[in-house]
C-alpha atoms as a PDB file:
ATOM      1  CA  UNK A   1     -24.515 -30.725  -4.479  1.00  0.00           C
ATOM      2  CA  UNK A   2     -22.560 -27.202  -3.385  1.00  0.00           C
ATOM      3  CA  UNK A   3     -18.839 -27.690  -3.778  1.00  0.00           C
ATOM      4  CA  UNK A   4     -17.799 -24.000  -2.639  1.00  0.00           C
ATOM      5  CA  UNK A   5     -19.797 -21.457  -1.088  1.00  0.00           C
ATOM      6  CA  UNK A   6     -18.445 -18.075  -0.397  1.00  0.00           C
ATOM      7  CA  UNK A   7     -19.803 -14.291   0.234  1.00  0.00           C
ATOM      8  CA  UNK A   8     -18.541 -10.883   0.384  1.00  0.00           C
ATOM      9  CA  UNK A   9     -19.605  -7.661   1.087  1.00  0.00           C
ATOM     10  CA  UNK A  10     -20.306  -4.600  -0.659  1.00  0.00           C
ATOM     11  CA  UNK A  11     -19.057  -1.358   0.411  1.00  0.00           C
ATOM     12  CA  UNK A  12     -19.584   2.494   0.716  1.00  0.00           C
ATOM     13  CA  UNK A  13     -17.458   5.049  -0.115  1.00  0.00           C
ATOM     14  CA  UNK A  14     -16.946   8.199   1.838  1.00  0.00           C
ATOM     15  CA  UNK A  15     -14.449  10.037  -0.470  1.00  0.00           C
ATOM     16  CA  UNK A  16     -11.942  10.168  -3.021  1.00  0.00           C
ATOM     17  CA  UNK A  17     -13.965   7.694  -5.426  1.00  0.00           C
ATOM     18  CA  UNK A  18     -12.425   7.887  -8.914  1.00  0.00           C
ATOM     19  CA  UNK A  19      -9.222   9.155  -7.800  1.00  0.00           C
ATOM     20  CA  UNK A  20      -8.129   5.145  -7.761  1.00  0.00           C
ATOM     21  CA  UNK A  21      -8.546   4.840 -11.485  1.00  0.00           C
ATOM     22  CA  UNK A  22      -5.429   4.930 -13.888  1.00  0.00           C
ATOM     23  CA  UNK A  23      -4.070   6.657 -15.439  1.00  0.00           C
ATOM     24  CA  UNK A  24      -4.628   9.758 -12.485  1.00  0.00           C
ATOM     25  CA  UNK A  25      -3.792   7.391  -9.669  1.00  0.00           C
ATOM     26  CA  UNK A  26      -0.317   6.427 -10.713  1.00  0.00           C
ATOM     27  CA  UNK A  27       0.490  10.080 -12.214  1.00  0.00           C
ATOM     28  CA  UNK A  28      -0.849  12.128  -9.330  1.00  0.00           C
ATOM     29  CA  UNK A  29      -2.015   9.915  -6.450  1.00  0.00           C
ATOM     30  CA  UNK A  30      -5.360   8.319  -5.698  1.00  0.00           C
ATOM     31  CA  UNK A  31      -6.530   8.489  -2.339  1.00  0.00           C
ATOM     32  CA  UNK A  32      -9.762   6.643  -1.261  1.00  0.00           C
ATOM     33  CA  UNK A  33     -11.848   6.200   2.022  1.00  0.00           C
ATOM     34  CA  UNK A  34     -14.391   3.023   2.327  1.00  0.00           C
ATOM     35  CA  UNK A  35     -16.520   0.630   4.424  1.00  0.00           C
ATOM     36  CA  UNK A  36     -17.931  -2.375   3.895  1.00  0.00           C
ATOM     37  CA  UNK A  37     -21.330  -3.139   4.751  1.00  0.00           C
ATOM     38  CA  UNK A  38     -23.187  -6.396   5.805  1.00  0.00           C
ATOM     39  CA  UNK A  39     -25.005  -6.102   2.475  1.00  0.00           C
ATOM     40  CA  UNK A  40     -23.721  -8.936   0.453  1.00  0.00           C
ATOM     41  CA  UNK A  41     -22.933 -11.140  -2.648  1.00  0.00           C
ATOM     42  CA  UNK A  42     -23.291 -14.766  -2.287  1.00  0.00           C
ATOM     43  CA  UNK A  43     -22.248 -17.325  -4.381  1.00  0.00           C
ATOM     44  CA  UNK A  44     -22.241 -21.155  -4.987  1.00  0.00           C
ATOM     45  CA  UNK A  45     -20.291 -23.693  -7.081  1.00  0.00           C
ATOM     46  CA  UNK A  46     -23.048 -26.201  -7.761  1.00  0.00           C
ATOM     47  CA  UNK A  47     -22.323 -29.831  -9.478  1.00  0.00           C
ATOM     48  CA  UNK A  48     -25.568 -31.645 -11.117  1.00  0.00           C
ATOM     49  CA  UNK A  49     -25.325 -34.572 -12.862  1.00  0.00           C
ATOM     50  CA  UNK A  50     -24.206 -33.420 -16.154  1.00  0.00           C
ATOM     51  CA  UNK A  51     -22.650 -30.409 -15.142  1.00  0.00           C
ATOM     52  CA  UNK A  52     -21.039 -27.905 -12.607  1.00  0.00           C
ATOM     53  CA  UNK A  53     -22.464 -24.502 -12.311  1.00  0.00           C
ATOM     54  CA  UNK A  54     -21.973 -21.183 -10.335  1.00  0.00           C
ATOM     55  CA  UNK A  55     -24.925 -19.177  -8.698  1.00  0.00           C
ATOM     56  CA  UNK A  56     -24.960 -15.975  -7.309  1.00  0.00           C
ATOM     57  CA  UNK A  57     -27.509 -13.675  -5.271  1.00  0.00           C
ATOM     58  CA  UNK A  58     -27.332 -10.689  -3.431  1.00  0.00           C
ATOM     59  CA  UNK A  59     -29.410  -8.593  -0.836  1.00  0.00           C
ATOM     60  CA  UNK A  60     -28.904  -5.359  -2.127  1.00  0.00           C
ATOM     61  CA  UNK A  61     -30.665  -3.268  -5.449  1.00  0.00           C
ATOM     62  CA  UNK A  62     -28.772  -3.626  -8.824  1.00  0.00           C
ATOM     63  CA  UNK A  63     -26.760  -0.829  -9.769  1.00  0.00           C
ATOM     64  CA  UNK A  64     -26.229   0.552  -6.499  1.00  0.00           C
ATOM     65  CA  UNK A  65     -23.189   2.270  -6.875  1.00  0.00           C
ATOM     66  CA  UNK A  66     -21.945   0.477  -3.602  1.00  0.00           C
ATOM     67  CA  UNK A  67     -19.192  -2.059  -5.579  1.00  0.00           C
ATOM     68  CA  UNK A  68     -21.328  -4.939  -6.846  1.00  0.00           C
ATOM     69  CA  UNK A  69     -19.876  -5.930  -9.390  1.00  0.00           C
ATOM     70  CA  UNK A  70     -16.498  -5.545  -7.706  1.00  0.00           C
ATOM     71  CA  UNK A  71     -17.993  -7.954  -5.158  1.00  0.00           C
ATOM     72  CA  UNK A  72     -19.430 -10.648  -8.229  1.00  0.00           C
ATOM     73  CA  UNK A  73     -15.907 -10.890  -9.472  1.00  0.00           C
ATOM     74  CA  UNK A  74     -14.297 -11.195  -6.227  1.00  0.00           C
ATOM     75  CA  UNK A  75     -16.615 -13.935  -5.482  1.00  0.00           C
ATOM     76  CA  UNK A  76     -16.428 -15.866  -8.672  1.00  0.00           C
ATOM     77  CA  UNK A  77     -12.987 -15.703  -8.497  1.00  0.00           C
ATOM     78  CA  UNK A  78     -12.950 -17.269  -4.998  1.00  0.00           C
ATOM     79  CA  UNK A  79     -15.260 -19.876  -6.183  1.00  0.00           C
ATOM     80  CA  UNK A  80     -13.070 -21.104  -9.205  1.00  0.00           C
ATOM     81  CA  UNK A  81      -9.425 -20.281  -7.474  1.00  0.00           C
ATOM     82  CA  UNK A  82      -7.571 -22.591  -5.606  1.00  0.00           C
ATOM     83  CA  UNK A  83      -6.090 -19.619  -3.204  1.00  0.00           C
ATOM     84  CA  UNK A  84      -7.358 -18.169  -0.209  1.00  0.00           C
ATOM     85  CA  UNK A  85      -4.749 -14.959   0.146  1.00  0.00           C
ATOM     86  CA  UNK A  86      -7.682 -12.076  -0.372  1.00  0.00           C
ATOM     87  CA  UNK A  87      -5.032  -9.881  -1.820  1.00  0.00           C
ATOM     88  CA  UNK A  88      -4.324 -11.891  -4.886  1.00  0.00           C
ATOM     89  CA  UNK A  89      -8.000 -12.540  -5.392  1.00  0.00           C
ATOM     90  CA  UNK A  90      -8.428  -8.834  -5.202  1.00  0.00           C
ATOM     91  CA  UNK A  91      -5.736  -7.815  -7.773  1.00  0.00           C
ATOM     92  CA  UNK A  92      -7.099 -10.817  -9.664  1.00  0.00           C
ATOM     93  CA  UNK A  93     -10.332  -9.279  -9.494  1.00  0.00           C
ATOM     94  CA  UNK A  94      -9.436  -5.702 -11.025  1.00  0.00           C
ATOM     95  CA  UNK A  95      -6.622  -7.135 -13.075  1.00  0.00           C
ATOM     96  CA  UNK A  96      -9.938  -9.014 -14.784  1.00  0.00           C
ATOM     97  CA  UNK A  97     -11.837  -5.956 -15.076  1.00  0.00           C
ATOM     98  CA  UNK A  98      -9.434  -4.189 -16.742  1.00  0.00           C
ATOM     99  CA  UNK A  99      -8.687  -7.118 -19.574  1.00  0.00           C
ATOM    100  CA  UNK A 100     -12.779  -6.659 -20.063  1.00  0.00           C
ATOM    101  CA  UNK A 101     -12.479  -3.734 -20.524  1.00  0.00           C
ATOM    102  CA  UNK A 102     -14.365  -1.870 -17.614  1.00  0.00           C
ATOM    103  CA  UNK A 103     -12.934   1.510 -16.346  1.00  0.00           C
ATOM    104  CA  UNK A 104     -12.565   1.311 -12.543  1.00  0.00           C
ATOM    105  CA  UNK A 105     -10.146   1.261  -9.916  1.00  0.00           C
ATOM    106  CA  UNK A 106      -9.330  -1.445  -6.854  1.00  0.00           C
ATOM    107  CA  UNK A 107     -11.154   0.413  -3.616  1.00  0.00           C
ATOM    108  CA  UNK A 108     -14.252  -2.400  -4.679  1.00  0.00           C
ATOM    109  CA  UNK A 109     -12.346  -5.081  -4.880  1.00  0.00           C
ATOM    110  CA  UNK A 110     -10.104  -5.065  -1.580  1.00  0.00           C
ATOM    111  CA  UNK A 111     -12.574  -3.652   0.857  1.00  0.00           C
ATOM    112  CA  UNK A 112     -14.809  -6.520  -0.030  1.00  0.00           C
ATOM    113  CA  UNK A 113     -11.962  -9.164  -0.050  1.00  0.00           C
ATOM    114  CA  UNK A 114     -10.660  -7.204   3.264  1.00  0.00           C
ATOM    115  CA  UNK A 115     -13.579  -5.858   5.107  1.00  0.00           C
ATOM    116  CA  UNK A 116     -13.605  -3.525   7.204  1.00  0.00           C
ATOM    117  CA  UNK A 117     -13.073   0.852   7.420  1.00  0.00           C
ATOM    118  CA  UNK A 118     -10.191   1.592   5.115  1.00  0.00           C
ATOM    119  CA  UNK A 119      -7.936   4.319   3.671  1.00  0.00           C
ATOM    120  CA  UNK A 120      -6.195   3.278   0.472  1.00  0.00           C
ATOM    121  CA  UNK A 121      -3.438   5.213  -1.524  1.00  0.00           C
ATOM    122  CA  UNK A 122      -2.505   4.635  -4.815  1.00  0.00           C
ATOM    123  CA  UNK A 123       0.514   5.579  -6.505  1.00  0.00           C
ATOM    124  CA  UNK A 124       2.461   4.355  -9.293  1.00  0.00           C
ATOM    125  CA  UNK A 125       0.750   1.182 -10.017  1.00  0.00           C
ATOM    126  CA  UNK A 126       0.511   0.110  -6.662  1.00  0.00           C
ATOM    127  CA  UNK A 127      -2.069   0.184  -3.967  1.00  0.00           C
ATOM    128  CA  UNK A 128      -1.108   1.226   0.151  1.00  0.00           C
ATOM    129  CA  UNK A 129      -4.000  -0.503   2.234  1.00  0.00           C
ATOM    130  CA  UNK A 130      -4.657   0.213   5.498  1.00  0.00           C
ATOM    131  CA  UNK A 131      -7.736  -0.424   7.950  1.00  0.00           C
ATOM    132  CA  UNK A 132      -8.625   2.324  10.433  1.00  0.00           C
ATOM    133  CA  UNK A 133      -8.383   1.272  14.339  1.00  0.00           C
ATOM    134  CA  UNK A 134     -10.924   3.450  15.283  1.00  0.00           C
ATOM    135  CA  UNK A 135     -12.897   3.579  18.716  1.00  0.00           C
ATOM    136  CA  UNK A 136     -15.699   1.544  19.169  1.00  0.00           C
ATOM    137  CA  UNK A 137     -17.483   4.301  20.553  1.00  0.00           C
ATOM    138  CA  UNK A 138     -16.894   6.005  17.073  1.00  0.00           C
ATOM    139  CA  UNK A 139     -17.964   3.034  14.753  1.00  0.00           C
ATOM    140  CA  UNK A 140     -21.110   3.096  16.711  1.00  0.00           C
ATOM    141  CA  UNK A 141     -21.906   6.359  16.594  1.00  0.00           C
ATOM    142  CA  UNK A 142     -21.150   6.652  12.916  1.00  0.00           C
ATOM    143  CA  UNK A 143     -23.274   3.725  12.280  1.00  0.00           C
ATOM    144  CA  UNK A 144     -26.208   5.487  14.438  1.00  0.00           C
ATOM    145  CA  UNK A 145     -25.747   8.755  12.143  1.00  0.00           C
ATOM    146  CA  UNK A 146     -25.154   7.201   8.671  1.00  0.00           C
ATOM    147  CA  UNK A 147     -28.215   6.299   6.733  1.00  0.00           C
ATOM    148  CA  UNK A 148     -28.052   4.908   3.046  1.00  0.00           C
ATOM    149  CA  UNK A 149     -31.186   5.326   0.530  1.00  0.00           C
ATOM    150  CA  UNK A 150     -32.068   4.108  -2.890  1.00  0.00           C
ATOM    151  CA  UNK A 151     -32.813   6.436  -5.110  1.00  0.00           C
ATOM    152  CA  UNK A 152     -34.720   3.853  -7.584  1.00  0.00           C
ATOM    153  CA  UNK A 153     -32.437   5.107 -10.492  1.00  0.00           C
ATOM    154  CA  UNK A 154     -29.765   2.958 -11.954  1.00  0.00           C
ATOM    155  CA  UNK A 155     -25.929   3.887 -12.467  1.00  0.00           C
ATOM    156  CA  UNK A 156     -23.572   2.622 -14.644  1.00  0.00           C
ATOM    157  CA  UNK A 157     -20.627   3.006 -13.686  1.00  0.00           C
ATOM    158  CA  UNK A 158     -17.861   2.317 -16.430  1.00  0.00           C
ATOM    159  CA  UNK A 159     -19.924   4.700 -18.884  1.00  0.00           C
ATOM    160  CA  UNK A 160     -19.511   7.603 -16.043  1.00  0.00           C
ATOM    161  CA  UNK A 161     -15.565   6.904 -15.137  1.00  0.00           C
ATOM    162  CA  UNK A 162     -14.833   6.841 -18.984  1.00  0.00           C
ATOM    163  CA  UNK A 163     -16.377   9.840 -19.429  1.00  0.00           C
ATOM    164  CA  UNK A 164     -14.603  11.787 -16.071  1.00  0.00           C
ATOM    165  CA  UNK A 165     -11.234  10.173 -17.177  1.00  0.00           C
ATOM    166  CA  UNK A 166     -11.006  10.442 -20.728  1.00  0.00           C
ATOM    167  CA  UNK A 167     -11.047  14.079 -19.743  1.00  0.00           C
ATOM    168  CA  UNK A 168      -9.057  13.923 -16.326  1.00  0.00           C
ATOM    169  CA  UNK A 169      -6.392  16.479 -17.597  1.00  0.00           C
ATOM    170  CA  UNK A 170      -9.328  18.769 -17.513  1.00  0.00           C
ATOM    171  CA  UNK A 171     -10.881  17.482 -14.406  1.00  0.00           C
ATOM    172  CA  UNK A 172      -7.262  17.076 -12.327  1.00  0.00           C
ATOM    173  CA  UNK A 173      -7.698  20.066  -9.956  1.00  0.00           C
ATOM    174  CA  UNK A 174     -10.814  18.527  -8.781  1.00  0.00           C
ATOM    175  CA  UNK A 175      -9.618  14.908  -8.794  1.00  0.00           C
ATOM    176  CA  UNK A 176      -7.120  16.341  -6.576  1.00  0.00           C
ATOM    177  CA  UNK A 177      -9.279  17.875  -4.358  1.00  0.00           C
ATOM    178  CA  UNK A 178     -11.247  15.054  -4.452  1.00  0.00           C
ATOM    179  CA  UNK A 179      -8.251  12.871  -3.366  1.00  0.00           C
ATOM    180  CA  UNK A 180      -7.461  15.268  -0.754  1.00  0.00           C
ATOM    181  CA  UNK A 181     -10.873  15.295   0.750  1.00  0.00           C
ATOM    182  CA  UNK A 182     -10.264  11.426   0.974  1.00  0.00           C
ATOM    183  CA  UNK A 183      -7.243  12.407   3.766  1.00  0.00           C
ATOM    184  CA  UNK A 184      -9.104  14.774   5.461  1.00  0.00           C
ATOM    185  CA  UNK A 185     -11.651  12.767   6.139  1.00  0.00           C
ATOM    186  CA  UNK A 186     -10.021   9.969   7.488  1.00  0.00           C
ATOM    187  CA  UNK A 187      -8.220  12.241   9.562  1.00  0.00           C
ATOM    188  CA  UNK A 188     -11.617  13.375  11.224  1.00  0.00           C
ATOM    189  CA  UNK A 189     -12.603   9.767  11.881  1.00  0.00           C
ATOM    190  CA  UNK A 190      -9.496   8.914  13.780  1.00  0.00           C
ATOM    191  CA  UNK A 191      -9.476  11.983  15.912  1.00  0.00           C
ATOM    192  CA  UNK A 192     -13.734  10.889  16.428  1.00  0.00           C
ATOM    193  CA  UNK A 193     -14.437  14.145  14.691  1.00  0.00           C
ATOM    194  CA  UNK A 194     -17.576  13.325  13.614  1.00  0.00           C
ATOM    195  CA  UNK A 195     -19.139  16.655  12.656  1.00  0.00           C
ATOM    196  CA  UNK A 196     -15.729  17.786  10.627  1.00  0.00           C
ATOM    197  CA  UNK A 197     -16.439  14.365   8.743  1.00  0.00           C
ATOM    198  CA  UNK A 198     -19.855  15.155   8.034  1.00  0.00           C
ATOM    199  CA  UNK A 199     -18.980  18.799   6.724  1.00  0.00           C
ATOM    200  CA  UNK A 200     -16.412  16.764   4.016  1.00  0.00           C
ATOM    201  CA  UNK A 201     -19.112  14.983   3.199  1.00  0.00           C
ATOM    202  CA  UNK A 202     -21.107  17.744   1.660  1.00  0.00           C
ATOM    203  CA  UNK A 203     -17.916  19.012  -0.036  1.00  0.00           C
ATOM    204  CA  UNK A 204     -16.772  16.129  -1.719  1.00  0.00           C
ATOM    205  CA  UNK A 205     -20.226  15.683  -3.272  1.00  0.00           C
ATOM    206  CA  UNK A 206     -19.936  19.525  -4.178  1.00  0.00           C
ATOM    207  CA  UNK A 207     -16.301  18.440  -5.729  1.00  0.00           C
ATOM    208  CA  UNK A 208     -17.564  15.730  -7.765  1.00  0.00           C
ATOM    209  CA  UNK A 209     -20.782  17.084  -9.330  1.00  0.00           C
ATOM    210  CA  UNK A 210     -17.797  19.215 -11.201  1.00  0.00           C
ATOM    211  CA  UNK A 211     -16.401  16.516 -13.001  1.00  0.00           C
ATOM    212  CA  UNK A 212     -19.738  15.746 -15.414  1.00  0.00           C
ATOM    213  CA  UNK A 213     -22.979  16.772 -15.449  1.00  0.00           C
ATOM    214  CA  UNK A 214     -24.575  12.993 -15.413  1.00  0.00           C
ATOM    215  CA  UNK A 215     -22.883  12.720 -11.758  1.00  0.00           C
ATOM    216  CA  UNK A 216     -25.747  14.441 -10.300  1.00  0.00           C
ATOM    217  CA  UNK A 217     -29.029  14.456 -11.869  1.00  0.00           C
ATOM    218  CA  UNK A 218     -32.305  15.859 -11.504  1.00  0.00           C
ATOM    219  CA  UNK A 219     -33.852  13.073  -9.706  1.00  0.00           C
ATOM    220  CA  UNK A 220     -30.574  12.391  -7.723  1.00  0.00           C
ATOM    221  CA  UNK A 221     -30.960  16.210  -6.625  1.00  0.00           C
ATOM    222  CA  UNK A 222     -34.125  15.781  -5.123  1.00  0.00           C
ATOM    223  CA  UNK A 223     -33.418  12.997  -3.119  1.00  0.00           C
ATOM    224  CA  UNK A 224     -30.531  14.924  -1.668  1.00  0.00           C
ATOM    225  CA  UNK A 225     -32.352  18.232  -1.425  1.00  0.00           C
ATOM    226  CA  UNK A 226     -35.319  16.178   0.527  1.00  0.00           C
ATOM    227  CA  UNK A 227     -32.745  14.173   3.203  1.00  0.00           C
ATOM    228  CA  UNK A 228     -31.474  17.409   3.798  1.00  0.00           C
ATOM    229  CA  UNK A 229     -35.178  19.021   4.887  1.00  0.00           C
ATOM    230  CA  UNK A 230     -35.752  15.682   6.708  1.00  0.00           C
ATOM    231  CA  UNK A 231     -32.882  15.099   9.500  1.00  0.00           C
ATOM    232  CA  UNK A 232     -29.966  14.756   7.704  1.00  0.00           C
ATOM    233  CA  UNK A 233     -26.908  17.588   7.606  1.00  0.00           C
ATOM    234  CA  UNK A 234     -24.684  15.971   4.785  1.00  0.00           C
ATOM    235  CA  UNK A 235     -25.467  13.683   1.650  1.00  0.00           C
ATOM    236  CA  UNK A 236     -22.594  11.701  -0.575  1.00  0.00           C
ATOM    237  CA  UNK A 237     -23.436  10.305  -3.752  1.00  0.00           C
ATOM    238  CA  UNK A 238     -22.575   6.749  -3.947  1.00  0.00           C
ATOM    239  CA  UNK A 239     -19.957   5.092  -6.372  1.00  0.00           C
ATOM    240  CA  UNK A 240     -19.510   7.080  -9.718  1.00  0.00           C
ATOM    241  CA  UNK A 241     -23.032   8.780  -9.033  1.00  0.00           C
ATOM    242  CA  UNK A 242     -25.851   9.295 -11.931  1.00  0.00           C
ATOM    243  CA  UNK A 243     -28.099   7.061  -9.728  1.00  0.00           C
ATOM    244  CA  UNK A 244     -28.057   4.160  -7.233  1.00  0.00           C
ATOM    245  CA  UNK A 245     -27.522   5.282  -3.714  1.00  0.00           C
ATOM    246  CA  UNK A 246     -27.034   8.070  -1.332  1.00  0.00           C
ATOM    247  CA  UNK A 247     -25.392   7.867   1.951  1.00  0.00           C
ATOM    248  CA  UNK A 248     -26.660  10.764   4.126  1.00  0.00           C
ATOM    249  CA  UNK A 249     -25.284  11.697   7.894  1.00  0.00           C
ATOM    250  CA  UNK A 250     -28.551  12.541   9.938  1.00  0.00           C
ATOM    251  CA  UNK A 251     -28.558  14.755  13.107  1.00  0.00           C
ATOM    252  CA  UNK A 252     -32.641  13.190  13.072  1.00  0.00           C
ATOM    253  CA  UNK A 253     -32.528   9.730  12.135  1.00  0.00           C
ATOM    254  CA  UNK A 254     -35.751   8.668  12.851  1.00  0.00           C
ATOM    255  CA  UNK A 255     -37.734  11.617  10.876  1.00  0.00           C
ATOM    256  CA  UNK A 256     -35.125  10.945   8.373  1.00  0.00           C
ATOM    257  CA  UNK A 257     -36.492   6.947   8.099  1.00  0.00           C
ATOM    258  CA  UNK A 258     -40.247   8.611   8.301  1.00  0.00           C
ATOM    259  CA  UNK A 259     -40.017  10.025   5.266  1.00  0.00           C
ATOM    260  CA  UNK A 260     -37.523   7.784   3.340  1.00  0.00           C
ATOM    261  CA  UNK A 261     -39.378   4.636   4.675  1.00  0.00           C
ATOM    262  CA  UNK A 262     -38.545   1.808   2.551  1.00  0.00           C
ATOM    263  CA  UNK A 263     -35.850   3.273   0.350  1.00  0.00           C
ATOM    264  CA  UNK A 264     -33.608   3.315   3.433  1.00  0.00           C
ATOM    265  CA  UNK A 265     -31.169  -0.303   3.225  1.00  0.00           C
ATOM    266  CA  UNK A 266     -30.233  -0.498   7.075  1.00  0.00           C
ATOM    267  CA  UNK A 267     -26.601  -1.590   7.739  1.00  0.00           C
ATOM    268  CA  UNK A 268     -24.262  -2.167   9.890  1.00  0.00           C
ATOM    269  CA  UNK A 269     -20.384  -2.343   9.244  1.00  0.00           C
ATOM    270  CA  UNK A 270     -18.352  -5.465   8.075  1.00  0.00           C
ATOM    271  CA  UNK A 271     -15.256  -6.564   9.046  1.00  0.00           C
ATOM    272  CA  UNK A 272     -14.631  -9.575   8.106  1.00  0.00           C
ATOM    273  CA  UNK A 273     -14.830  -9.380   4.679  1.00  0.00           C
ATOM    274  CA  UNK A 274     -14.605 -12.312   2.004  1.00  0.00           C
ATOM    275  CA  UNK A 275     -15.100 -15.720   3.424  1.00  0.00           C
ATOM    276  CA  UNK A 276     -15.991 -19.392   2.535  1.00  0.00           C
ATOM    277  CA  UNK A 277     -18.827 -20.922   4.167  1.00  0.00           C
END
């Protein structure tokens, strides 16, 4: 018998990934701009006879670099919690990563308790959410020109963030940029500046191949290198990078899908977010 059943989405990030992890966020700022996606996480609070148990899918590839495990804990969470209010499960969420020692910031864990296109800032411990009211003419369009692939290669990544933030005194300048990219590009969406969005695009993946070398491997290269022969104009690695997904903006969509065929996960934004079913 199913006692609870509730699913949330995963999400992609257009910029200033990393820049929500502590310590940089509370010392300089974090800055972050995200979507979620109607890919999801579903899970179920199941009671046999003997015993109650919790079950989870998803319809998306594993280490995807597009928040899953963000979305697992938001979901178990909401399975075993007595509250509804999205924001405590979110803190609840990353305040449980952290005790487990995983190194990662909140954009995961409130845009898929919140849905929707958001631009977060974090300072000093704390996290400013807000969701963008952009024109539906815009959402469309950007959901006509955005196409997400699977590169086939796994991520991981708490082993990538450690790495970039063990050393963020060294990295700062670009963590900064990267944060500032974030800005700008919400900026562009807002004023429907679609084509000043895709040109960030390109530069924050140029910004954060500086802060390691695993960011952007050889077979992550390719993939990029062929989307941008085949229709697209801008590529952003996904999550922490080293593998999982790419999100490209295509001026040719359809010889884009041609070549990609089925490494492409079609999407469409969410905005509801978490719910119980």
């Amino acid at each position: 018998m199913i006692i609870k059943k509730v699913m949330a989405p995963v999400r992609i990030d257009f910029g200033g990934g990393t820049t929500d992890i502590e310590p940089f966020a509370s010392k300089y700022g974090g800055a972050v701009l995200n979507a979620a996606i109607n890919k999801y996480i579903i899970g179920k609070l199941v009671a046999g006879s003997k015993e109650v148990a919790l079950e989870y899918k998803g319809d998306i590839p594993t280490s995807s670099g597009l928040g899953t495990s963000g979305a697992m804990n938001l979901v178990w969470l909401a399975l075993v919690s007595k509250t509804k209010n999205k924001k405590e499960l979110a803190e609840m969420s990353y305040k449980l990563e952290q005790a487990i020692g995983t190194v990662g910031g909140r954009q995961d864990q409130y845009a898929s308790a919140f849905g929707g296109i958001n631009f977060m800032k974090f300072e000093d411990g704390d996290i400013y959410f807000k969701r963008l009211n952009l024109k539906k003419k815009t959402i469309k369009e950007l959901e006509k020109k955005l196409i997400l692939i699977y590169t086939g290669k796994s991520h991981f990544s708490t082993k990538l963030n450690h790495l970039i933030i063990k050393n963020f005194a060294k990295n700062k300048k670009v963590l900064m940029k990267i944060r500032d990219i974030a800005i700008e590009m919400k900026n562009a969406l807002i004023k429907s500046d679609l084509e000043k969005f895709s040109e960030l695009m390109n530069l924050e993946t140029e910004q954060r191949k500086l802060l390691h070398k695993s960011i952007f491997p050889r077979e992550v290269e390719s993939f990029v290198k062929k989307g941008l022969r085949n229709g697209a104009e801008s590529a952003k690695i996904c999550g922490a990078g080293g593998g999982g997904c790419v999100l490209f903006f295509c001026k040719d969509r359809e010889k884009f899908k041609r070549k990609f065929k089925n490494q492409v996960i079609e999407f469409k934004f969410d905005f509801q977010g978490l719910r119980w079913l």
